[in-house]
N, C-alpha and C. Protein backbone atom coordinates (compact mmCIF):
# COMPACT_ATOMS: atom_id res chain seq x y z
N UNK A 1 9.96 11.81 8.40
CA UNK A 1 9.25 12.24 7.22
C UNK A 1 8.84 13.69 7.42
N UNK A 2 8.85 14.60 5.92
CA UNK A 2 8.46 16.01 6.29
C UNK A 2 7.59 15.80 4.75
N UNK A 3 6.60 16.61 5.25
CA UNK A 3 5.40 16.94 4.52
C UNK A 3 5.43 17.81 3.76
N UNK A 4 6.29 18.83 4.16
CA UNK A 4 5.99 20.41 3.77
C UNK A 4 5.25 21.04 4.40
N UNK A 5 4.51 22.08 4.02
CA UNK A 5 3.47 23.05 4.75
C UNK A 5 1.92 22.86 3.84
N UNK A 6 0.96 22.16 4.93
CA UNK A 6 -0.17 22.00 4.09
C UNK A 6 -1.36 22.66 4.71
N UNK A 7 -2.25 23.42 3.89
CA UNK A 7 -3.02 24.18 3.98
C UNK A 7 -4.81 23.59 3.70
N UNK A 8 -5.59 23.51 4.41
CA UNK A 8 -6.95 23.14 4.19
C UNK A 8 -7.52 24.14 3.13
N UNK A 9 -8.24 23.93 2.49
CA UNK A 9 -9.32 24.82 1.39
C UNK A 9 -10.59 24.21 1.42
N UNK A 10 -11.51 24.10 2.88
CA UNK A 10 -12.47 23.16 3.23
C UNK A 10 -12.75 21.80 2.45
N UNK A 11 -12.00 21.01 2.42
CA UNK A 11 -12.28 19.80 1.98
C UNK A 11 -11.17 18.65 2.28
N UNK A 12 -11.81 17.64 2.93
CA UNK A 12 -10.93 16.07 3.14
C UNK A 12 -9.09 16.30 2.18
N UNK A 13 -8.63 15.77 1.88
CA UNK A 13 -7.59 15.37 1.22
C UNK A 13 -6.74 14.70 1.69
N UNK A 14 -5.80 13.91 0.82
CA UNK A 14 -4.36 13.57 1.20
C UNK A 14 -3.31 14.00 0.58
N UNK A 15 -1.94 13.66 1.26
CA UNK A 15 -1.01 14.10 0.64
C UNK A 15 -0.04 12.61 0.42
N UNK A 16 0.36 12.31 -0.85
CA UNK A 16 1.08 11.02 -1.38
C UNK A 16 2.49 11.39 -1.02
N UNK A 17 3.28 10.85 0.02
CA UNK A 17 4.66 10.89 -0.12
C UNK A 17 5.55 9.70 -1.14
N UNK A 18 6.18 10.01 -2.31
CA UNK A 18 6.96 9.04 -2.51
C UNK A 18 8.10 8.41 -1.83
N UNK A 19 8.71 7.20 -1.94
CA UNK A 19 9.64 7.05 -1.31
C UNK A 19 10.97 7.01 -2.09
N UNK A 20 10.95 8.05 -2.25
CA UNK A 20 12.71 8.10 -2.61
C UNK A 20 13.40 9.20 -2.16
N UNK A 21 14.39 9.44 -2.54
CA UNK A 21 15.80 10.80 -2.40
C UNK A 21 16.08 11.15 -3.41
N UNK A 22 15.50 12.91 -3.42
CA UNK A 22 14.54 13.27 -2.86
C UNK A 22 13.20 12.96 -3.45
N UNK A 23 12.04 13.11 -2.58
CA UNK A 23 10.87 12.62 -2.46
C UNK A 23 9.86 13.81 -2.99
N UNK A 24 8.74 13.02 -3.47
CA UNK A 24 7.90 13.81 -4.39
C UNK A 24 6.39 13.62 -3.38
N UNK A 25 5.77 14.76 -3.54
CA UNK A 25 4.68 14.92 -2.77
C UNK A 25 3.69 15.36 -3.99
N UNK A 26 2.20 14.52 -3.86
CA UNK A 26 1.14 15.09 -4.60
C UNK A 26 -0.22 14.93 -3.87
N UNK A 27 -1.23 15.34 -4.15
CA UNK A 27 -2.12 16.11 -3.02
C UNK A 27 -3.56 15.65 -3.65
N UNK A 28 -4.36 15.77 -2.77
CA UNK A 28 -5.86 15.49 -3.76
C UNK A 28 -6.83 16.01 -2.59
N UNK A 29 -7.98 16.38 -3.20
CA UNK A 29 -9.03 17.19 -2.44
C UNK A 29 -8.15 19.21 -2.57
N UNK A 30 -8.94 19.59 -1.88
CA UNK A 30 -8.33 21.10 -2.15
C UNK A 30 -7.01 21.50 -1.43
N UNK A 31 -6.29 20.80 -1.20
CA UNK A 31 -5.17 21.28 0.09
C UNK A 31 -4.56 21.48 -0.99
N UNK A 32 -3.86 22.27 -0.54
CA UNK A 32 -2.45 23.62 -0.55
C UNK A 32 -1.44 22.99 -0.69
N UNK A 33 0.17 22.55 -0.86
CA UNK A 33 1.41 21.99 -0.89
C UNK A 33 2.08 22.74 -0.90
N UNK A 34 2.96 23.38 -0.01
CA UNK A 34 4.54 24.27 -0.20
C UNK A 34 5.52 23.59 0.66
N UNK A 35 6.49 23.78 -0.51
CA UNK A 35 7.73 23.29 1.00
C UNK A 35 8.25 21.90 0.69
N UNK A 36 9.09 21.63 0.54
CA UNK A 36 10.10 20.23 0.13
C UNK A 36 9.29 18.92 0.91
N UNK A 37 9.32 18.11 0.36
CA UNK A 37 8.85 16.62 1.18
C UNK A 37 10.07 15.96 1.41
N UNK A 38 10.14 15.38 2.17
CA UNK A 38 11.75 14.13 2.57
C UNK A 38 11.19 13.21 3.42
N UNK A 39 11.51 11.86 2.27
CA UNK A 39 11.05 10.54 2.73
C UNK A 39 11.88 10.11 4.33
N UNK A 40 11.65 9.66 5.11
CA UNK A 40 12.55 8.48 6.35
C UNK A 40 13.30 7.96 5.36
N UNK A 41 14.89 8.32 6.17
CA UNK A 41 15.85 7.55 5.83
C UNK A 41 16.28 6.98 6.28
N UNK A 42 16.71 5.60 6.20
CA UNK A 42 17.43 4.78 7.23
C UNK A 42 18.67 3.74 6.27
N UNK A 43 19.77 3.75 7.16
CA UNK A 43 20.87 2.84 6.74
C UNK A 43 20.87 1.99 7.39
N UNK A 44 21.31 0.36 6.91
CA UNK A 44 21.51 -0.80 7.84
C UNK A 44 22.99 -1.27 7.31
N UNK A 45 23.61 -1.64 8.34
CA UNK A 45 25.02 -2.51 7.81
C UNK A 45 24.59 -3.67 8.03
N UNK A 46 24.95 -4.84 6.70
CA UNK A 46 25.63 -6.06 7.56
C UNK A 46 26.53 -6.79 6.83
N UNK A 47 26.32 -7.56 6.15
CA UNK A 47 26.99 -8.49 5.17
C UNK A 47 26.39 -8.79 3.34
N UNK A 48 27.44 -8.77 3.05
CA UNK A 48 27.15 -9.20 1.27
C UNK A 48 26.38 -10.41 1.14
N UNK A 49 24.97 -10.64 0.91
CA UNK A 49 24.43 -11.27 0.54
C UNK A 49 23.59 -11.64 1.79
N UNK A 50 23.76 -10.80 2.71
CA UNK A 50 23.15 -11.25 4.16
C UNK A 50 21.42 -11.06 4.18
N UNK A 51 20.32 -11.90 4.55
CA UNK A 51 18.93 -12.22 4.06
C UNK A 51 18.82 -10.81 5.08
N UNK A 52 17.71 -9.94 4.91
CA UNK A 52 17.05 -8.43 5.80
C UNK A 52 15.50 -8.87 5.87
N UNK A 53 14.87 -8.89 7.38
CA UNK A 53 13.41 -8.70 6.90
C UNK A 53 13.28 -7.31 7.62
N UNK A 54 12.05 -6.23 7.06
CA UNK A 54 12.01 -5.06 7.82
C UNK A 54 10.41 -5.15 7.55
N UNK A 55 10.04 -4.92 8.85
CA UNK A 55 8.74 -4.92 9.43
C UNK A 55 8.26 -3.78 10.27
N UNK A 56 7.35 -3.37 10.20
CA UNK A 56 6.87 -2.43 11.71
C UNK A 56 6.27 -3.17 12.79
N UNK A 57 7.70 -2.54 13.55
CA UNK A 57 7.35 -3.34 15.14
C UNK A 57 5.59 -3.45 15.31
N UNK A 58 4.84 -2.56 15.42
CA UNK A 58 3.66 -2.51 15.77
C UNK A 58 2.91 -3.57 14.81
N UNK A 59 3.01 -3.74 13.82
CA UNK A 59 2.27 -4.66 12.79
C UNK A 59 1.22 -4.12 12.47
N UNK A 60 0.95 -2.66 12.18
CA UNK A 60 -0.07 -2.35 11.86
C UNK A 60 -0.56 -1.25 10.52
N UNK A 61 1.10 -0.76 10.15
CA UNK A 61 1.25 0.11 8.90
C UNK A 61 0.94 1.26 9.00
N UNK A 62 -0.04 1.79 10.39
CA UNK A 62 -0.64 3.23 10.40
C UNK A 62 0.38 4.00 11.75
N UNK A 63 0.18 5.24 11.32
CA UNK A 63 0.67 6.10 12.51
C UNK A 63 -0.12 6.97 12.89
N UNK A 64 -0.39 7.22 14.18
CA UNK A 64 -1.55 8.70 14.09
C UNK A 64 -0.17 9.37 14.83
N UNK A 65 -0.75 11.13 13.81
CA UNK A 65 -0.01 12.28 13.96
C UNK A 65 -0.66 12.59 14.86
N UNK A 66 -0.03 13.55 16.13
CA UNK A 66 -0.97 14.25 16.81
C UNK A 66 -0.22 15.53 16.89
N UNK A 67 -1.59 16.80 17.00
CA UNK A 67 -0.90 18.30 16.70
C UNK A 67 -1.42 18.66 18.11
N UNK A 68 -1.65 19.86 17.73
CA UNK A 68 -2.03 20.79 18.41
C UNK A 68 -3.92 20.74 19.25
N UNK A 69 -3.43 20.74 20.42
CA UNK A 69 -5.13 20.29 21.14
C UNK A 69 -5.21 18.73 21.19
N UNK A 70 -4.61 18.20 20.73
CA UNK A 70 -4.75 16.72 20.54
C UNK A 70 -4.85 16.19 18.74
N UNK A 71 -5.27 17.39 18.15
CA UNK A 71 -5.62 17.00 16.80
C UNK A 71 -4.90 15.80 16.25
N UNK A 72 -5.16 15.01 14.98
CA UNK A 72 -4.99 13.79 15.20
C UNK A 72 -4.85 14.25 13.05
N UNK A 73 -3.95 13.22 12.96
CA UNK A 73 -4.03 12.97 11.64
C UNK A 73 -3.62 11.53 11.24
N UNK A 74 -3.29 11.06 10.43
CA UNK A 74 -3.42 9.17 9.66
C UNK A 74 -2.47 9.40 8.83
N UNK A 75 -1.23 8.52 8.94
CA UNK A 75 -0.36 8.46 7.96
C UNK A 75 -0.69 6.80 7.66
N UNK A 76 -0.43 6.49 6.33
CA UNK A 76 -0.76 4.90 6.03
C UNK A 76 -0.60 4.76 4.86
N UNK A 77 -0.29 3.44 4.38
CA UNK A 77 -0.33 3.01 3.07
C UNK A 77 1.43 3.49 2.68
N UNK A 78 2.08 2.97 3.64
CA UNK A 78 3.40 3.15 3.98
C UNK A 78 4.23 2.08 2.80
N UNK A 79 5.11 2.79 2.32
CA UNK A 79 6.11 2.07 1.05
C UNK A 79 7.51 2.47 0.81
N UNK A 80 8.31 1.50 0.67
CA UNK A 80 9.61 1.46 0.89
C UNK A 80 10.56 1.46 -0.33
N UNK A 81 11.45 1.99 -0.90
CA UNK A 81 12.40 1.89 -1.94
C UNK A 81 14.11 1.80 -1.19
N UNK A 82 14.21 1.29 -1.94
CA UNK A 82 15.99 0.31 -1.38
C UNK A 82 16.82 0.81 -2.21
N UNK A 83 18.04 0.95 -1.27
CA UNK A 83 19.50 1.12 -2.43
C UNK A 83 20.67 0.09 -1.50
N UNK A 84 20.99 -0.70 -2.35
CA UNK A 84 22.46 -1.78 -2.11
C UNK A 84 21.50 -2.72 -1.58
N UNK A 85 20.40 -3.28 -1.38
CA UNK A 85 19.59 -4.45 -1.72
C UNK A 85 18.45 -5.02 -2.35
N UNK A 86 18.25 -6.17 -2.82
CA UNK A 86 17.29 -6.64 -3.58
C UNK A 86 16.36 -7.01 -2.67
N UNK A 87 14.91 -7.10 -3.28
CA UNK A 87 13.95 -7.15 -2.84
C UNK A 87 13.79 -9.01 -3.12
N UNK A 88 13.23 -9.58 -1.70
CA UNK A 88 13.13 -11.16 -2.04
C UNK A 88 11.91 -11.51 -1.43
N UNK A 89 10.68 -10.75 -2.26
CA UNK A 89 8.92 -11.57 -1.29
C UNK A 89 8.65 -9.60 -0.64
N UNK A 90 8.79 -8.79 -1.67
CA UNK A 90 8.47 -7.37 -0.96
C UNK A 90 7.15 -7.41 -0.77
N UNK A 91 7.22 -6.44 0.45
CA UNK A 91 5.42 -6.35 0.73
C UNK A 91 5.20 -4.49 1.16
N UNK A 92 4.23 -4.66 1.04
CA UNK A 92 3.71 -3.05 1.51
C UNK A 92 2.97 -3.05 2.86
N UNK A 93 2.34 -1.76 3.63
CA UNK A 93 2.00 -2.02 4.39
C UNK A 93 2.81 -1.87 5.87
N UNK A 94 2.83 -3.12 6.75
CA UNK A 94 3.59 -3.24 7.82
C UNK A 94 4.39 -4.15 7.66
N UNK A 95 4.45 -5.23 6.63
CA UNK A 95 5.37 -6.23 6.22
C UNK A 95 6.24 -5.06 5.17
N UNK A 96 7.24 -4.85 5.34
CA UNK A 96 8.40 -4.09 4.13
C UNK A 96 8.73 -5.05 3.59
N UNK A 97 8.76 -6.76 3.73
CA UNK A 97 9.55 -7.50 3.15
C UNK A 97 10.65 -8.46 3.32
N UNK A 98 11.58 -8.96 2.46
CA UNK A 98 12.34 -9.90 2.72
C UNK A 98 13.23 -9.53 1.91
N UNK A 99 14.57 -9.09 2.12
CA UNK A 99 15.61 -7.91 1.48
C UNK A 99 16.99 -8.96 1.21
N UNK A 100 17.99 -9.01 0.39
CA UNK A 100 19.27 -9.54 0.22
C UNK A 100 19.80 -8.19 -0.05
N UNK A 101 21.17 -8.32 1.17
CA UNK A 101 21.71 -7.23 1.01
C UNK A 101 22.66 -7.37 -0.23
N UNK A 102 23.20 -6.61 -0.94
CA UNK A 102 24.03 -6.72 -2.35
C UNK A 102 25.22 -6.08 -2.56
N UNK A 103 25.34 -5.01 -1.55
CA UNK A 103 26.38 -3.85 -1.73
C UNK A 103 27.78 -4.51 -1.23
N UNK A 104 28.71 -4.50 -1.40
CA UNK A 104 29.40 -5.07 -1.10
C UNK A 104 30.33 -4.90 0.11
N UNK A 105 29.91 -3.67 0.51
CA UNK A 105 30.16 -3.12 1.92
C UNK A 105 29.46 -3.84 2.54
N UNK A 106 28.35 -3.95 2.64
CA UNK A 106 27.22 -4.24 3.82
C UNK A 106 26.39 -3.45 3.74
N UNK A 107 26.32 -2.28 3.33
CA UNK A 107 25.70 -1.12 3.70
C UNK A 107 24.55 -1.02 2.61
N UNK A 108 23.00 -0.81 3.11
CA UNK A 108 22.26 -0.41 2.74
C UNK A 108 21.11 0.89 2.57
N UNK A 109 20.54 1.56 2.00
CA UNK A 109 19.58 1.88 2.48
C UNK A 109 18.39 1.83 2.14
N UNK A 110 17.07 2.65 2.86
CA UNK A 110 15.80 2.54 2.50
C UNK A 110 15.52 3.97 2.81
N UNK A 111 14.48 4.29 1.89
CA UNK A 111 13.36 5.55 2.12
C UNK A 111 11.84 4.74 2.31
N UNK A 112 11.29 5.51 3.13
CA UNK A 112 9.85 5.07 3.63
C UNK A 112 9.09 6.39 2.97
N UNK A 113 7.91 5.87 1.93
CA UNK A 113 7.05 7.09 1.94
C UNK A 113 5.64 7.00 2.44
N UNK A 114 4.53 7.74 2.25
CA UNK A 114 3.07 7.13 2.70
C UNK A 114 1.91 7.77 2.00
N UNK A 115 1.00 7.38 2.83
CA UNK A 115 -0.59 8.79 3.04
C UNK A 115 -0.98 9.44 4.11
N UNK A 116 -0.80 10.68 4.08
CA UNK A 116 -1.44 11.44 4.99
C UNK A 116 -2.40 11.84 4.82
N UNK A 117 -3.84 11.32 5.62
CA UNK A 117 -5.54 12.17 5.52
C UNK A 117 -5.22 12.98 6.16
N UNK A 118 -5.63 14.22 5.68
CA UNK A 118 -6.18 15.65 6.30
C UNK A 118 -7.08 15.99 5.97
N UNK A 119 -8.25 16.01 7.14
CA UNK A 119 -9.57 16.59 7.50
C UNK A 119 -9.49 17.88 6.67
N UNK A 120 -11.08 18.05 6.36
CA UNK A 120 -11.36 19.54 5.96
C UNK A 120 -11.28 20.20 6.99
N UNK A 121 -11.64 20.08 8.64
CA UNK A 121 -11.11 20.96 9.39
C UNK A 121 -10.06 21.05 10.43
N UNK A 122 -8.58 20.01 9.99
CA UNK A 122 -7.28 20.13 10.23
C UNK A 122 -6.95 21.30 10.97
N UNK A 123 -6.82 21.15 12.32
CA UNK A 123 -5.83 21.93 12.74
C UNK A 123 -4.70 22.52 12.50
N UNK A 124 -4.34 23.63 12.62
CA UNK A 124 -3.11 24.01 11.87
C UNK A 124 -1.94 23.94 13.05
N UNK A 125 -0.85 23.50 12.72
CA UNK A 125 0.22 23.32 13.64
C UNK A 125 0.83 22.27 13.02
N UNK A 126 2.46 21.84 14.21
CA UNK A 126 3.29 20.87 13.95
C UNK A 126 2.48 19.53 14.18
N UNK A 127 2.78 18.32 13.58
CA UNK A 127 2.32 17.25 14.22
C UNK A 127 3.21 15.98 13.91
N UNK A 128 3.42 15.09 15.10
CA UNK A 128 4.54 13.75 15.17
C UNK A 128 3.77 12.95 15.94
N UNK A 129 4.53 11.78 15.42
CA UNK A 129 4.25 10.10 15.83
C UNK A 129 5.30 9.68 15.70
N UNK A 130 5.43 8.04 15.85
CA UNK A 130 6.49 7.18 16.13
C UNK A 130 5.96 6.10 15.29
N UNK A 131 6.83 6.10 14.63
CA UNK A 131 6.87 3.96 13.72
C UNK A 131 8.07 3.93 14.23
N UNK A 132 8.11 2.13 14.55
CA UNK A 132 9.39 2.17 14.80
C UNK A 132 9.25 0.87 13.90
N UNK A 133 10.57 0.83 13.37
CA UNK A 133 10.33 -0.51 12.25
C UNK A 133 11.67 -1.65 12.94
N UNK A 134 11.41 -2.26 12.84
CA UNK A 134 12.28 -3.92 13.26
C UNK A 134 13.23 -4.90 11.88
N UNK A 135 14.25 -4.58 12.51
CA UNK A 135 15.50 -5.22 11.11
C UNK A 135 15.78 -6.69 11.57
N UNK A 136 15.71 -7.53 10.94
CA UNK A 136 15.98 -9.25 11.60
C UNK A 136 16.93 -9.46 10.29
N UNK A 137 18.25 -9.66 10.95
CA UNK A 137 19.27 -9.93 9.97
C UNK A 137 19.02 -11.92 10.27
N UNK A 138 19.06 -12.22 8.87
CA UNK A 138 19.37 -13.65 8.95
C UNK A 138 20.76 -14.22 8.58
């Protein structure tokens, strides 16, 4: 996931990633927005009509960013949009759901979007984490 370039104007905010291609970013509290957003992309192969659950390994839906000094930021409220499968029992969160693949290749994909809190006094710099999400083909 890329954010763009976000700027504090002393006050809390977040930034809304949508999840699609390409992905739309909108902002609240005084922060700043420049710079393209791009949701996580991920492809899965398997079979036409084959059941998908996708979950985050961790089970917990949040990621902390960490920058510069240690600084720390909250991505959460994590949401998923699909292409070449249907949604069967979707969930938000750390549950993504229960997926039928449809494409007739096998081939699917997903965009992941979220929330990022940024502090009114956000460090400025790069910052990364790790989700790692879990595919259980049935």
């Amino acid at each position: 996931m890329k954010f763009g370039t976000i700027a504090v104007a002393g006050a809390t905010g977040t930034v809304v990633m949508s999840a699609d291609a390409p992905a739309a970013c909108t902002t609240s509290g005084n922060l700043i927005h420049t710079g393209a957003c791009q949701a996580a992309a991920f492809t899965i192969r398997g079979k036409k009509s084959q059941h998908v659950r996708i979950q985050d390994l961790a089970n917990t839906g949040i990621v902390i960013l960490t920058g510069p000094g240690g600084a720390q930021m909250t991505l959460d409220t994590l949401t998923i949009k699909a292409s070449g499968m249907t949604a069967n029992g979707q969930g938000n969160g750390w549950r993504f759901g229960n997926w039928r693949i449809d494409d007739p290749t096998g081939t699917a994909n997903f965009w992941m979007g979220g929330t990022l809190h940024v502090a009114a006094t956000q460090a400025p710099g790069l910052y990364s984490g790790t989700l790692t999400i879990q595919i259980q083909f049935n």
